[in-house]
PDB file of N, CA and C in Angstrom:
ATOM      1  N   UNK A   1      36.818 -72.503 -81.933  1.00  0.00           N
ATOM      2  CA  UNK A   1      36.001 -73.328 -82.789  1.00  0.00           C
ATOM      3  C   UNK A   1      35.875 -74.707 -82.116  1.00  0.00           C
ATOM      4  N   UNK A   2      34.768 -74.909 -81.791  1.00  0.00           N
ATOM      5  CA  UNK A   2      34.656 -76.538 -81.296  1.00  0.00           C
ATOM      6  C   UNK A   2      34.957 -77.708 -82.073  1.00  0.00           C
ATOM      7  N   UNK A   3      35.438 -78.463 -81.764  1.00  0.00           N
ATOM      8  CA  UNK A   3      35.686 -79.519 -82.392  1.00  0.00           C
ATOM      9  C   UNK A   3      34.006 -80.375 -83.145  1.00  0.00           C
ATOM     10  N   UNK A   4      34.662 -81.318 -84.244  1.00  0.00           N
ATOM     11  CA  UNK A   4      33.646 -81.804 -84.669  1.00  0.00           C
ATOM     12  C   UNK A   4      33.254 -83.057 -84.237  1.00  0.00           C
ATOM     13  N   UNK A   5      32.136 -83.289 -84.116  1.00  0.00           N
ATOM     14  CA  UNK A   5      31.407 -84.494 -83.702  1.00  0.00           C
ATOM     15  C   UNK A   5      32.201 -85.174 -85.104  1.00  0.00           C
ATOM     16  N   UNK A   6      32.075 -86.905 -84.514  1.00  0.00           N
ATOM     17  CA  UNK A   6      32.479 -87.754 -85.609  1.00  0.00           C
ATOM     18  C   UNK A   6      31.783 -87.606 -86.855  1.00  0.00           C
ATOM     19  N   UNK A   7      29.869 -88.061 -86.476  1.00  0.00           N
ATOM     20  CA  UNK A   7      29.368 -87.617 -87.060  1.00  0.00           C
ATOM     21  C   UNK A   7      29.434 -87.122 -88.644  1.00  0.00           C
ATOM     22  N   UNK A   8      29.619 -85.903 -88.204  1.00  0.00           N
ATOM     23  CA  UNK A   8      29.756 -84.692 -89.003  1.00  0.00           C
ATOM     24  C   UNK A   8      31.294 -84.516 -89.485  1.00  0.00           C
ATOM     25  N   UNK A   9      32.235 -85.313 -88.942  1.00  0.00           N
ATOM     26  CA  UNK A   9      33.438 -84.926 -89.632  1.00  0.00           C
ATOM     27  C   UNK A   9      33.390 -85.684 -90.693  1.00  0.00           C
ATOM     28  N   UNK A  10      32.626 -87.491 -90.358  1.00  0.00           N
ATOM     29  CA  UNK A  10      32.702 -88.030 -91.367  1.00  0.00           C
ATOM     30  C   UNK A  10      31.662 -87.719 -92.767  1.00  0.00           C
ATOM     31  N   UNK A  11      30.731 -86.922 -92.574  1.00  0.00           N
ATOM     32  CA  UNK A  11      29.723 -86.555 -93.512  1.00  0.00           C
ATOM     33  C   UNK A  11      31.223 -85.619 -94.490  1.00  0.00           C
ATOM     34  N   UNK A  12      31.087 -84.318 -93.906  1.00  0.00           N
ATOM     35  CA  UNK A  12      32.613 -83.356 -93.939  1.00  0.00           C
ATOM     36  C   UNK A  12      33.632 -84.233 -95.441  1.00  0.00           C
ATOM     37  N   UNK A  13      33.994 -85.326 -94.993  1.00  0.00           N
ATOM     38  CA  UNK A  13      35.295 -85.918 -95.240  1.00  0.00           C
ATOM     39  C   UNK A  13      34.452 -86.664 -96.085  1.00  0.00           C
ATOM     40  N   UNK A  14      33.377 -87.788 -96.455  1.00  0.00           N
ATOM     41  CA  UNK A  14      32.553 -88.143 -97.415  1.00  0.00           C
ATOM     42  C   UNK A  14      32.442 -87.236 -98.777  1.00  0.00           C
ATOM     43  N   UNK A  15      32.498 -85.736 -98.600  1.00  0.00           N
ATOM     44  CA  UNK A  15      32.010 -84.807 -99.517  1.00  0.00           C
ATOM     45  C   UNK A  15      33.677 -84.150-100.070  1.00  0.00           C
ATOM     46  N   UNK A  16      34.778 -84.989-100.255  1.00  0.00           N
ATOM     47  CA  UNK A  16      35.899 -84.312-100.168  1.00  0.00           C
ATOM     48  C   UNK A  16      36.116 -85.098-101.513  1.00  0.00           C
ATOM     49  N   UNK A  17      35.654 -85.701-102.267  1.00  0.00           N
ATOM     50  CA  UNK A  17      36.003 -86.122-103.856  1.00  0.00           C
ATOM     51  C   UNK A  17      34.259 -85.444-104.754  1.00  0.00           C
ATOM     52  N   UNK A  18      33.659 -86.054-105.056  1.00  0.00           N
ATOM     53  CA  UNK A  18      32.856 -85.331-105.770  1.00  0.00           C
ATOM     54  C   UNK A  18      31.441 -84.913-105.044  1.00  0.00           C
ATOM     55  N   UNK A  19      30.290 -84.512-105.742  1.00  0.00           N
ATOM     56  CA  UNK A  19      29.576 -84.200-104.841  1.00  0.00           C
ATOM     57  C   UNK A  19      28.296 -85.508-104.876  1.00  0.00           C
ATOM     58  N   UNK A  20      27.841 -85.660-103.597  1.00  0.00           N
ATOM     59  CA  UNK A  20      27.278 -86.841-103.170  1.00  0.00           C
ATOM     60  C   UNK A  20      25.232 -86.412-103.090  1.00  0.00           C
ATOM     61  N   UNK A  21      24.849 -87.405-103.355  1.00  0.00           N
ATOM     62  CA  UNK A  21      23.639 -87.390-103.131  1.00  0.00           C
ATOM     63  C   UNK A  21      23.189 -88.485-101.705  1.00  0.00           C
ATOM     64  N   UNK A  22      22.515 -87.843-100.481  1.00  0.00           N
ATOM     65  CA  UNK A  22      22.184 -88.504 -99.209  1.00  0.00           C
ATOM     66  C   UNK A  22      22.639 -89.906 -99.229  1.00  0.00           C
ATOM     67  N   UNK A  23      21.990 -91.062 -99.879  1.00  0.00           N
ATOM     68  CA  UNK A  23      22.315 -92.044 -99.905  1.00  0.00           C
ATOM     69  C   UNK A  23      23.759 -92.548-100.241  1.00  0.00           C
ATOM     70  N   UNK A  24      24.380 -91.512-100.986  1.00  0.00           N
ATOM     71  CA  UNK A  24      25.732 -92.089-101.183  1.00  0.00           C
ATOM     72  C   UNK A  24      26.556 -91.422-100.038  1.00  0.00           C
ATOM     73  N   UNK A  25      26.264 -90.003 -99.808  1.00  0.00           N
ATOM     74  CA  UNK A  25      26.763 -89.732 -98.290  1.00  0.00           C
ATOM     75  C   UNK A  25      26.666 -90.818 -97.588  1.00  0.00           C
ATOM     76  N   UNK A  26      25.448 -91.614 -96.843  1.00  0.00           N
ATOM     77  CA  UNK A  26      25.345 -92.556 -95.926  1.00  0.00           C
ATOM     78  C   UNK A  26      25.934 -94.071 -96.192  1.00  0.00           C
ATOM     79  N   UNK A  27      26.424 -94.122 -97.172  1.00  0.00           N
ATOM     80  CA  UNK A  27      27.380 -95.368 -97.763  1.00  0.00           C
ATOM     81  C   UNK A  27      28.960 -94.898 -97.533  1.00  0.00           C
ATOM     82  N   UNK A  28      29.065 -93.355 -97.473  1.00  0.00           N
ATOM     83  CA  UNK A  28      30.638 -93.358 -97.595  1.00  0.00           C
ATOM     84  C   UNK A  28      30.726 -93.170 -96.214  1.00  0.00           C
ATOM     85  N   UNK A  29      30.099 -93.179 -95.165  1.00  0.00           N
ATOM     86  CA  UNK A  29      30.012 -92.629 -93.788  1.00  0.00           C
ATOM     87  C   UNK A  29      30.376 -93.715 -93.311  1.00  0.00           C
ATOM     88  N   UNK A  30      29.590 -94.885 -93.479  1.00  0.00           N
ATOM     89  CA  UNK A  30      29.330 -96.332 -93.074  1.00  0.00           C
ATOM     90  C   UNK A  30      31.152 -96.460 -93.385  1.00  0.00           C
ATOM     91  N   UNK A  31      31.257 -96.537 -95.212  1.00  0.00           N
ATOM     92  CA  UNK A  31      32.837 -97.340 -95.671  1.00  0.00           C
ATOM     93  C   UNK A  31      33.777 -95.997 -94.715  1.00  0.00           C
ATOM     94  N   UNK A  32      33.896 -95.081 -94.303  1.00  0.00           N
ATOM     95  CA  UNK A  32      35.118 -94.545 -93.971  1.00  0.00           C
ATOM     96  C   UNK A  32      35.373 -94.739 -92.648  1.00  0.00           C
ATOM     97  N   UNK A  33      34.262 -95.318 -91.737  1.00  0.00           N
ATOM     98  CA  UNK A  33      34.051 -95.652 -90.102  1.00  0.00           C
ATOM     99  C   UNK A  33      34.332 -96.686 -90.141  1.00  0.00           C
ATOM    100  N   UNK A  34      34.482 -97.649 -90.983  1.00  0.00           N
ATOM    101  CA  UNK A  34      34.699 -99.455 -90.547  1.00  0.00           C
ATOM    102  C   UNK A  34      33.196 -99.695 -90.322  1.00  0.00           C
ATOM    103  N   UNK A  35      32.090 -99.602 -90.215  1.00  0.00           N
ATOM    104  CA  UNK A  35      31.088 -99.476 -90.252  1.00  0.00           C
ATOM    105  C   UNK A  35      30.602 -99.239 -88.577  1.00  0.00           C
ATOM    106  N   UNK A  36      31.039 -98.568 -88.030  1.00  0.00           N
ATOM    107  CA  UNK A  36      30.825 -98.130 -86.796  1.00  0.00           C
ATOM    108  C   UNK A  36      29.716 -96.844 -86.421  1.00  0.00           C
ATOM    109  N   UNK A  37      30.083 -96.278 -87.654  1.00  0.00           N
ATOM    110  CA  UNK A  37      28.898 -94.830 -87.637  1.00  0.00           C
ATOM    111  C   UNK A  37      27.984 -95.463 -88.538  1.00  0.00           C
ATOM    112  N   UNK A  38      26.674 -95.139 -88.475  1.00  0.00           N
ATOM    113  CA  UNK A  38      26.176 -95.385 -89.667  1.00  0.00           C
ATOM    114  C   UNK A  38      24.903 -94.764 -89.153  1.00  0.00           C
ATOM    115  N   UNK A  39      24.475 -93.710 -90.057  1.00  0.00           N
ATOM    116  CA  UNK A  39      23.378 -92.711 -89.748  1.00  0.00           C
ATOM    117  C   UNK A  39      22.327 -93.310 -90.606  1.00  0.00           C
ATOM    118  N   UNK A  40      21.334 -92.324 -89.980  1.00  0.00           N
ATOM    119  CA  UNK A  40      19.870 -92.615 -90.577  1.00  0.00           C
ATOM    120  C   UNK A  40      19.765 -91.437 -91.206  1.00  0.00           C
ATOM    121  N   UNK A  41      18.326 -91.521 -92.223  1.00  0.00           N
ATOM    122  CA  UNK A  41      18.596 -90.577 -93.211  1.00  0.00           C
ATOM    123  C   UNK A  41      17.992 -89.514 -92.452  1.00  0.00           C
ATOM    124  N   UNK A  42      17.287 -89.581 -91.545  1.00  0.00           N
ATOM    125  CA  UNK A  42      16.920 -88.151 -90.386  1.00  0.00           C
ATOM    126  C   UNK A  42      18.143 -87.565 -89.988  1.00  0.00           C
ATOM    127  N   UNK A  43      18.767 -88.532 -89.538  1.00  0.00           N
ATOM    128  CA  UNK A  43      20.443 -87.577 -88.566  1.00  0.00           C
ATOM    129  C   UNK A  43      20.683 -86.873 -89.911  1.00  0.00           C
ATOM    130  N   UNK A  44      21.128 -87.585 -90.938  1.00  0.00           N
ATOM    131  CA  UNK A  44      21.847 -87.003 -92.099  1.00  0.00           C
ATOM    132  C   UNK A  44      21.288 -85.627 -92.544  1.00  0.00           C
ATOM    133  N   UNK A  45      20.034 -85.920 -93.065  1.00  0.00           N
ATOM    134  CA  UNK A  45      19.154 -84.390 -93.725  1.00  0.00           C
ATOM    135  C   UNK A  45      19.363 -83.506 -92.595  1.00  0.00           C
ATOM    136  N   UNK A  46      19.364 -83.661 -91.202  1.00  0.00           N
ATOM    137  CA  UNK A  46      19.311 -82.508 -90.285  1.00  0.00           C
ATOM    138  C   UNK A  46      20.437 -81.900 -89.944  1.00  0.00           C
ATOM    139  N   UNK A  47      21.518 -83.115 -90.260  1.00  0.00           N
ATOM    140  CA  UNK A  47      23.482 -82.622 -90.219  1.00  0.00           C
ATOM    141  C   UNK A  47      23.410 -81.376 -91.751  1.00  0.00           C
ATOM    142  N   UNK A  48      23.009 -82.387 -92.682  1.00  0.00           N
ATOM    143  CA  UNK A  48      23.488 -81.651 -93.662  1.00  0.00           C
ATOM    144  C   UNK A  48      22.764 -80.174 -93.734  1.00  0.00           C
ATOM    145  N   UNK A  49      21.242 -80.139 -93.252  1.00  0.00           N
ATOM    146  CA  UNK A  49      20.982 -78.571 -92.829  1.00  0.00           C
ATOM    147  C   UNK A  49      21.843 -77.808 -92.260  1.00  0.00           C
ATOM    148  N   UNK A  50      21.740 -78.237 -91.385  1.00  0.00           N
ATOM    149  CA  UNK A  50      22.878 -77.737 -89.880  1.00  0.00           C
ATOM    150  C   UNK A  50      24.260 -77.542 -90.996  1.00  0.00           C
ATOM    151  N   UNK A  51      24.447 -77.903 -91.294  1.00  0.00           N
ATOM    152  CA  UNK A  51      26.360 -77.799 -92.168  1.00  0.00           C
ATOM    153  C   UNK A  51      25.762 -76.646 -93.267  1.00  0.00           C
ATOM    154  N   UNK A  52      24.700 -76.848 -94.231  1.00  0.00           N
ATOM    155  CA  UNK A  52      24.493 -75.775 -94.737  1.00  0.00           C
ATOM    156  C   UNK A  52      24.036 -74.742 -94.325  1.00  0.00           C
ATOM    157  N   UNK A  53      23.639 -74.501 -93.215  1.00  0.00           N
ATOM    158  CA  UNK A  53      23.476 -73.056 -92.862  1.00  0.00           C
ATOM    159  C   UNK A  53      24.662 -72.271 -92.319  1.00  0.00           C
ATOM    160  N   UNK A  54      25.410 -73.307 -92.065  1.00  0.00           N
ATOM    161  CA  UNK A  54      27.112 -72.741 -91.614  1.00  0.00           C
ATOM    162  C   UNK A  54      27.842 -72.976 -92.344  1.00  0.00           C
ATOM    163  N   UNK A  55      27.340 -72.434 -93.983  1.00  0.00           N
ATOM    164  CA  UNK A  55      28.147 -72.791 -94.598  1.00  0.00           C
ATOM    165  C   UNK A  55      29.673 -73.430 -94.863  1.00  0.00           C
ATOM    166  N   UNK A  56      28.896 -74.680 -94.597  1.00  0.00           N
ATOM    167  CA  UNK A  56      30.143 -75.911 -94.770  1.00  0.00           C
ATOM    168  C   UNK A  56      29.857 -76.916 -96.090  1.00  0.00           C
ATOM    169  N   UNK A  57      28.619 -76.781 -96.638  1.00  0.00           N
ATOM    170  CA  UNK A  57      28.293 -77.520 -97.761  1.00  0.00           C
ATOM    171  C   UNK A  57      27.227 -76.815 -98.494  1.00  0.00           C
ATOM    172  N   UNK A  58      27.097 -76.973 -99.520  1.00  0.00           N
ATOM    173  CA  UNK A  58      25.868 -76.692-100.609  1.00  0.00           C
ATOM    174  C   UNK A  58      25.443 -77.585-101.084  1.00  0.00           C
ATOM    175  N   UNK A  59      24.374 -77.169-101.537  1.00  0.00           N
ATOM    176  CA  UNK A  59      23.369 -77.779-103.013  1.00  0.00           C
ATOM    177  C   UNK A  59      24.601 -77.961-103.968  1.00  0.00           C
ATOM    178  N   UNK A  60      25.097 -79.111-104.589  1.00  0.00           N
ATOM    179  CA  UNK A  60      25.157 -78.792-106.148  1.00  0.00           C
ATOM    180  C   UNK A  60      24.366 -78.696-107.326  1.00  0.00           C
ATOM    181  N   UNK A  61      23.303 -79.591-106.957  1.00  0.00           N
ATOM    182  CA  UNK A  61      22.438 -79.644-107.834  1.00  0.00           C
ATOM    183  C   UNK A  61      21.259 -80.744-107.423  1.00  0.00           C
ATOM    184  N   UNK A  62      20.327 -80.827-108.000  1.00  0.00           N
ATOM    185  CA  UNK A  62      19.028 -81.498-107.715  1.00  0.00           C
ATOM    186  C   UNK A  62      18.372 -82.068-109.375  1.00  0.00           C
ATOM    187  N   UNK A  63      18.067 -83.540-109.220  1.00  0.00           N
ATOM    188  CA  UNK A  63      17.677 -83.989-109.760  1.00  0.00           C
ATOM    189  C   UNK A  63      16.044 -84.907-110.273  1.00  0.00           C
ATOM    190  N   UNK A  64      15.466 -85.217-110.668  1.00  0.00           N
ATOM    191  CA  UNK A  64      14.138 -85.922-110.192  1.00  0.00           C
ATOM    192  C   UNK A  64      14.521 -87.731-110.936  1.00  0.00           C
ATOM    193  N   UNK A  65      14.204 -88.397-109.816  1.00  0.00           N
ATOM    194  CA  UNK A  65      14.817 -90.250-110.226  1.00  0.00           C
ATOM    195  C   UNK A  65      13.688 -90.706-109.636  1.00  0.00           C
ATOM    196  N   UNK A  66      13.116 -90.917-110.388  1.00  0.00           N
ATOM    197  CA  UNK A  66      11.952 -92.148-110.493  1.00  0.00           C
ATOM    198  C   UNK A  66      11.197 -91.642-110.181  1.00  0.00           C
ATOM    199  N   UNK A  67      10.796 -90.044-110.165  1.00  0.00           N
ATOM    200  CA  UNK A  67       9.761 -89.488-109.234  1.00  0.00           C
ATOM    201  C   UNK A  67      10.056 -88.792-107.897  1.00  0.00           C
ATOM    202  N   UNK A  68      11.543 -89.116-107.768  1.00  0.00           N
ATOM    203  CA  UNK A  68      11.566 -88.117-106.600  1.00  0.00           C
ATOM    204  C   UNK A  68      12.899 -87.364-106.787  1.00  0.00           C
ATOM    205  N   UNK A  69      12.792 -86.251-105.852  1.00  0.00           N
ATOM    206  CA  UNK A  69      13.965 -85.403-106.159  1.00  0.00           C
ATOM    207  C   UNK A  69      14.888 -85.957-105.398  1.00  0.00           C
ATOM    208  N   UNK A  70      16.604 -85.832-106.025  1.00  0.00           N
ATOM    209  CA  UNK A  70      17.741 -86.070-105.459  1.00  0.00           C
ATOM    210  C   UNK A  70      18.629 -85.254-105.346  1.00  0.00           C
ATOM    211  N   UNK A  71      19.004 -84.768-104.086  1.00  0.00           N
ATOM    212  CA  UNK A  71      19.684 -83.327-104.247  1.00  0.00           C
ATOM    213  C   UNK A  71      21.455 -84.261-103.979  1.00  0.00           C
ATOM    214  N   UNK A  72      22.165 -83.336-104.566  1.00  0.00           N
ATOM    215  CA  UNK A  72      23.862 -83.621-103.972  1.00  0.00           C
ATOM    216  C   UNK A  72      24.002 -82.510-103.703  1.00  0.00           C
ATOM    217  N   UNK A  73      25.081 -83.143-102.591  1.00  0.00           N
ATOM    218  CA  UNK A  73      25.546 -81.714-101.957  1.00  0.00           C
ATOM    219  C   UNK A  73      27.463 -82.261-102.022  1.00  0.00           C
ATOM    220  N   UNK A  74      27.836 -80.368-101.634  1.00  0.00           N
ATOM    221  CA  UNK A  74      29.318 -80.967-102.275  1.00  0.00           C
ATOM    222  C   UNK A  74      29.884 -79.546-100.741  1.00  0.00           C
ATOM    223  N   UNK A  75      31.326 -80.117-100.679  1.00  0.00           N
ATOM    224  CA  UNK A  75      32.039 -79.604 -99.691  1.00  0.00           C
ATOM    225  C   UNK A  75      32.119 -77.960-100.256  1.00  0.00           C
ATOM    226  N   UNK A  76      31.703 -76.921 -99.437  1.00  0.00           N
ATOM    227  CA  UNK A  76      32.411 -75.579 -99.806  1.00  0.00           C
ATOM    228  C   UNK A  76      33.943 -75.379 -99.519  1.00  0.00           C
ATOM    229  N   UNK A  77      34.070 -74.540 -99.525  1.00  0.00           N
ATOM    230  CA  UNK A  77      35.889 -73.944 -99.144  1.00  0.00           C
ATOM    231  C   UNK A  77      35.950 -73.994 -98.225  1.00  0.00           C
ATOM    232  N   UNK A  78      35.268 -73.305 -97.541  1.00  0.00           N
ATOM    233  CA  UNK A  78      34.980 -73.224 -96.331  1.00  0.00           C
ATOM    234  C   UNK A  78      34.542 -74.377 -95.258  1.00  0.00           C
ATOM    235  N   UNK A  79      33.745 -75.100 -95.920  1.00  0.00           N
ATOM    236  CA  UNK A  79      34.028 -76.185 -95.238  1.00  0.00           C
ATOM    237  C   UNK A  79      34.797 -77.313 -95.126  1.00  0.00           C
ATOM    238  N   UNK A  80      35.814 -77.038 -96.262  1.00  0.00           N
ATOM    239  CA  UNK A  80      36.880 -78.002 -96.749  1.00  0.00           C
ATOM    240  C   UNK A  80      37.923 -77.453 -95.510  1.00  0.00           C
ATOM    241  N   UNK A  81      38.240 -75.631 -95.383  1.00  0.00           N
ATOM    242  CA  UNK A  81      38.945 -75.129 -94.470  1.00  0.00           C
ATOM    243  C   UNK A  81      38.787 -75.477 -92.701  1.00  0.00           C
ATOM    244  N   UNK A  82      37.360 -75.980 -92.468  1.00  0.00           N
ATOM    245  CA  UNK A  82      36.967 -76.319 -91.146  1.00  0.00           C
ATOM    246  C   UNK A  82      37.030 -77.996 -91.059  1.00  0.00           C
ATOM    247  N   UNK A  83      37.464 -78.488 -91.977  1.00  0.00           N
ATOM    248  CA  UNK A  83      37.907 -80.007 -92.276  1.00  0.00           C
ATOM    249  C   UNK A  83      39.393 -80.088 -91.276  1.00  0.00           C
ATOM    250  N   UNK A  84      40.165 -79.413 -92.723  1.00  0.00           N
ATOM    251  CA  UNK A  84      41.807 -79.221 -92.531  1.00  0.00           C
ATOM    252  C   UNK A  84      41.762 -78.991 -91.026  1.00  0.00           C
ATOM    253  N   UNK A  85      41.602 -77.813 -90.317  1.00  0.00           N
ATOM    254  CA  UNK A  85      41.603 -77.469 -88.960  1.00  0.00           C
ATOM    255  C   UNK A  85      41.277 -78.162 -88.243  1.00  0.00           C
ATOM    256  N   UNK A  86      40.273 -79.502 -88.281  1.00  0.00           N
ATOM    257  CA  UNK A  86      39.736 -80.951 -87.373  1.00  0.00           C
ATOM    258  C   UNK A  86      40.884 -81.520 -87.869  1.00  0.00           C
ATOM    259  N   UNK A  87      41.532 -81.827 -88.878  1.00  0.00           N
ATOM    260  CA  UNK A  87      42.554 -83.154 -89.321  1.00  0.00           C
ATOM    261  C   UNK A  87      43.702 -82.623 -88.446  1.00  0.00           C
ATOM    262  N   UNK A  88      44.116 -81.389 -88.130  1.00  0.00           N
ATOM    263  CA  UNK A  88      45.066 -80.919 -87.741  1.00  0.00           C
ATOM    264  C   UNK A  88      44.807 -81.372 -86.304  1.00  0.00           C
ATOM    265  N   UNK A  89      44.253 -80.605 -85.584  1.00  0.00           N
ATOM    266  CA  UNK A  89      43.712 -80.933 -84.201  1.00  0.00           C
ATOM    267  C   UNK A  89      43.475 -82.458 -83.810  1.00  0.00           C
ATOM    268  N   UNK A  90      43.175 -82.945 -84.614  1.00  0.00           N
ATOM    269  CA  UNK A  90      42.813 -84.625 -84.324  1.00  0.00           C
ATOM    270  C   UNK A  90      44.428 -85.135 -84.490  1.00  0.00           C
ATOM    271  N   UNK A  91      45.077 -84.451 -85.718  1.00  0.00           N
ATOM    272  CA  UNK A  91      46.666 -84.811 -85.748  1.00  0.00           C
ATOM    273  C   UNK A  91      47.657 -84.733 -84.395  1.00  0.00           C
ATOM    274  N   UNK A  92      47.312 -83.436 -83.775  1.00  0.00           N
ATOM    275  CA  UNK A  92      48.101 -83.098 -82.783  1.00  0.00           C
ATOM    276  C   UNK A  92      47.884 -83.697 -81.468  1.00  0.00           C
ATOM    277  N   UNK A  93      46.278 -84.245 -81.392  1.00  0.00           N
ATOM    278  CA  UNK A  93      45.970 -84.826 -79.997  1.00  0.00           C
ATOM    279  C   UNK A  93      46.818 -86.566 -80.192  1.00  0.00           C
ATOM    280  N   UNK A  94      46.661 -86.861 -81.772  1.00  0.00           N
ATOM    281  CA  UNK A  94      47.265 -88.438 -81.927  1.00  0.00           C
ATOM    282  C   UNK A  94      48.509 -88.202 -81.732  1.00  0.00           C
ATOM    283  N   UNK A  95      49.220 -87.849 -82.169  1.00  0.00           N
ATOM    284  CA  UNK A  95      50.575 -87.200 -82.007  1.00  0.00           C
ATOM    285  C   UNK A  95      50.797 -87.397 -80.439  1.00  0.00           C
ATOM    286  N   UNK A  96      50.030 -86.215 -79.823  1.00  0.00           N
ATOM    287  CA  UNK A  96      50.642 -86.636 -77.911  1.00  0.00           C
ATOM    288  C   UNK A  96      50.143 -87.914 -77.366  1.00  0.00           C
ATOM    289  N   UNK A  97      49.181 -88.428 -77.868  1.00  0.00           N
ATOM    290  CA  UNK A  97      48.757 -89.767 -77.326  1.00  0.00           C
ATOM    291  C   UNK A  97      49.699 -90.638 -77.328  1.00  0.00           C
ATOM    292  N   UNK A  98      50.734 -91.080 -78.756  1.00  0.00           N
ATOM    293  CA  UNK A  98      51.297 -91.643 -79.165  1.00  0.00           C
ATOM    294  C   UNK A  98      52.933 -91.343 -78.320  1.00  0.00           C
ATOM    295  N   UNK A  99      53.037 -89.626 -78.179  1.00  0.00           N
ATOM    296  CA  UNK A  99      54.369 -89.620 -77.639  1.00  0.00           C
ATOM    297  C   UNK A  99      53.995 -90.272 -76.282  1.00  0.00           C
ATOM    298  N   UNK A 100      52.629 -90.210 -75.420  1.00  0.00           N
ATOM    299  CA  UNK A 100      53.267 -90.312 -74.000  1.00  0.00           C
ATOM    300  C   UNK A 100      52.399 -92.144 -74.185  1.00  0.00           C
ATOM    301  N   UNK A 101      52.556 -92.553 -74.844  1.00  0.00           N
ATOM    302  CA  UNK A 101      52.241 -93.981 -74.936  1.00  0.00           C
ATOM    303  C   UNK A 101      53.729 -94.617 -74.902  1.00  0.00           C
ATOM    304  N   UNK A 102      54.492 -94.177 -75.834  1.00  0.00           N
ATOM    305  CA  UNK A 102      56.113 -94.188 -75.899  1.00  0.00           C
ATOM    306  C   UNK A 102      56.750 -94.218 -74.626  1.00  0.00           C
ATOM    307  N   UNK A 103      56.825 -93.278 -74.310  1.00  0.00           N
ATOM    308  CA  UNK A 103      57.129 -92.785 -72.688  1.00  0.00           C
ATOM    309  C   UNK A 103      56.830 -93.694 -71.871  1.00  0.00           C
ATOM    310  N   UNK A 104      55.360 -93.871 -72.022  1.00  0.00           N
ATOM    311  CA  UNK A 104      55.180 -94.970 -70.665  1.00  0.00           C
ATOM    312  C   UNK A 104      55.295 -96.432 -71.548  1.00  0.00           C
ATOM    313  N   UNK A 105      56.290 -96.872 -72.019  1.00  0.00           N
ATOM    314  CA  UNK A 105      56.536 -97.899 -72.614  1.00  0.00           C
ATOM    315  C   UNK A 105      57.703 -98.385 -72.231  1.00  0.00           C
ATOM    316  N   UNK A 106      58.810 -96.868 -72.707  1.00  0.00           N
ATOM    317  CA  UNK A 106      60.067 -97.223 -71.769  1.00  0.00           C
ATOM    318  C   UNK A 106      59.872 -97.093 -70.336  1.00  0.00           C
ATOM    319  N   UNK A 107      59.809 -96.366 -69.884  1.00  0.00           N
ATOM    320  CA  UNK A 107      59.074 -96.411 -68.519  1.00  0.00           C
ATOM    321  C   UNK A 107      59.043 -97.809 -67.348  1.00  0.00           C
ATOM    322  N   UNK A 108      57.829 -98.589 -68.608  1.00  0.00           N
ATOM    323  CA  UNK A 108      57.813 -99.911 -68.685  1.00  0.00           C
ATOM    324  C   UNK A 108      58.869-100.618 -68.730  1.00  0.00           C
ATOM    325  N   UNK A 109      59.638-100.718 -69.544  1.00  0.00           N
ATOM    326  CA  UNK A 109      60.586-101.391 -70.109  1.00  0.00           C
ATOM    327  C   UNK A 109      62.025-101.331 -69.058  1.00  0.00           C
ATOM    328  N   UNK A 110      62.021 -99.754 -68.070  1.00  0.00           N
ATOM    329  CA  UNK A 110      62.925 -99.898 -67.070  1.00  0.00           C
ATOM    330  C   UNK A 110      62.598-100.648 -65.586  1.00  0.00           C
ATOM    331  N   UNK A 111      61.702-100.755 -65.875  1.00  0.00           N
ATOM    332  CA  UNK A 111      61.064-100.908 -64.352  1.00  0.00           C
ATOM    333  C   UNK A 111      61.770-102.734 -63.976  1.00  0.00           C
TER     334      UNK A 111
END
């Protein structure tokens, strides 16, 4: 399984409390990056295709506000399960970063 683009982990991880409508996706993307990511609503609609056809998210529901429709979409199981498996993997690469940062610290520290 390839790893996830930031991207998309942070869309992923946005949809992990209730279910979001685009614009509030692209507000929680922005607040969970420090504002470093911050998509346009093209990247977004074409991620969130792309995630729903691999089933990683759904429709919850669709609404009409002011005249236009507002769809939310909410994390599946499945894509909650391809979450966990990035947090893990991202865990284990921080994890060795951190041990051989250590390492070359004492390292440092004998020299």
């Amino acid at each position: 399984m390839p790893p996830l683009q930031e991207p998309t982990f942070l869309v992923l991880t946005a949809l992990t409390g209730e279910p979001l409508h685009g614009y509030g996706i692209l507000q929680q993307v922005t607040a969970l990056s420090g504002g470093t990511v911050v998509l346009g609503a093209g990247t977004l609609y074409g991620a969130l295709d792309r995630l729903a056809e691999q089933g990683l998210v759904a429709v919850e529901r669709e609404e009409a506000v002011d005249g236009r429709l507002r769809r939310y979409y909410r994390l599946t199981d499945e894509g909650a399960a391809r979450l966990a498996a990035e947090v893990d993997r991202l865990r284990r690469n921080a994890n060795a970063a951190a041990a051989g940062l250590r390492r070359r610290g004492r390292r440092a520290g004998l020299a």
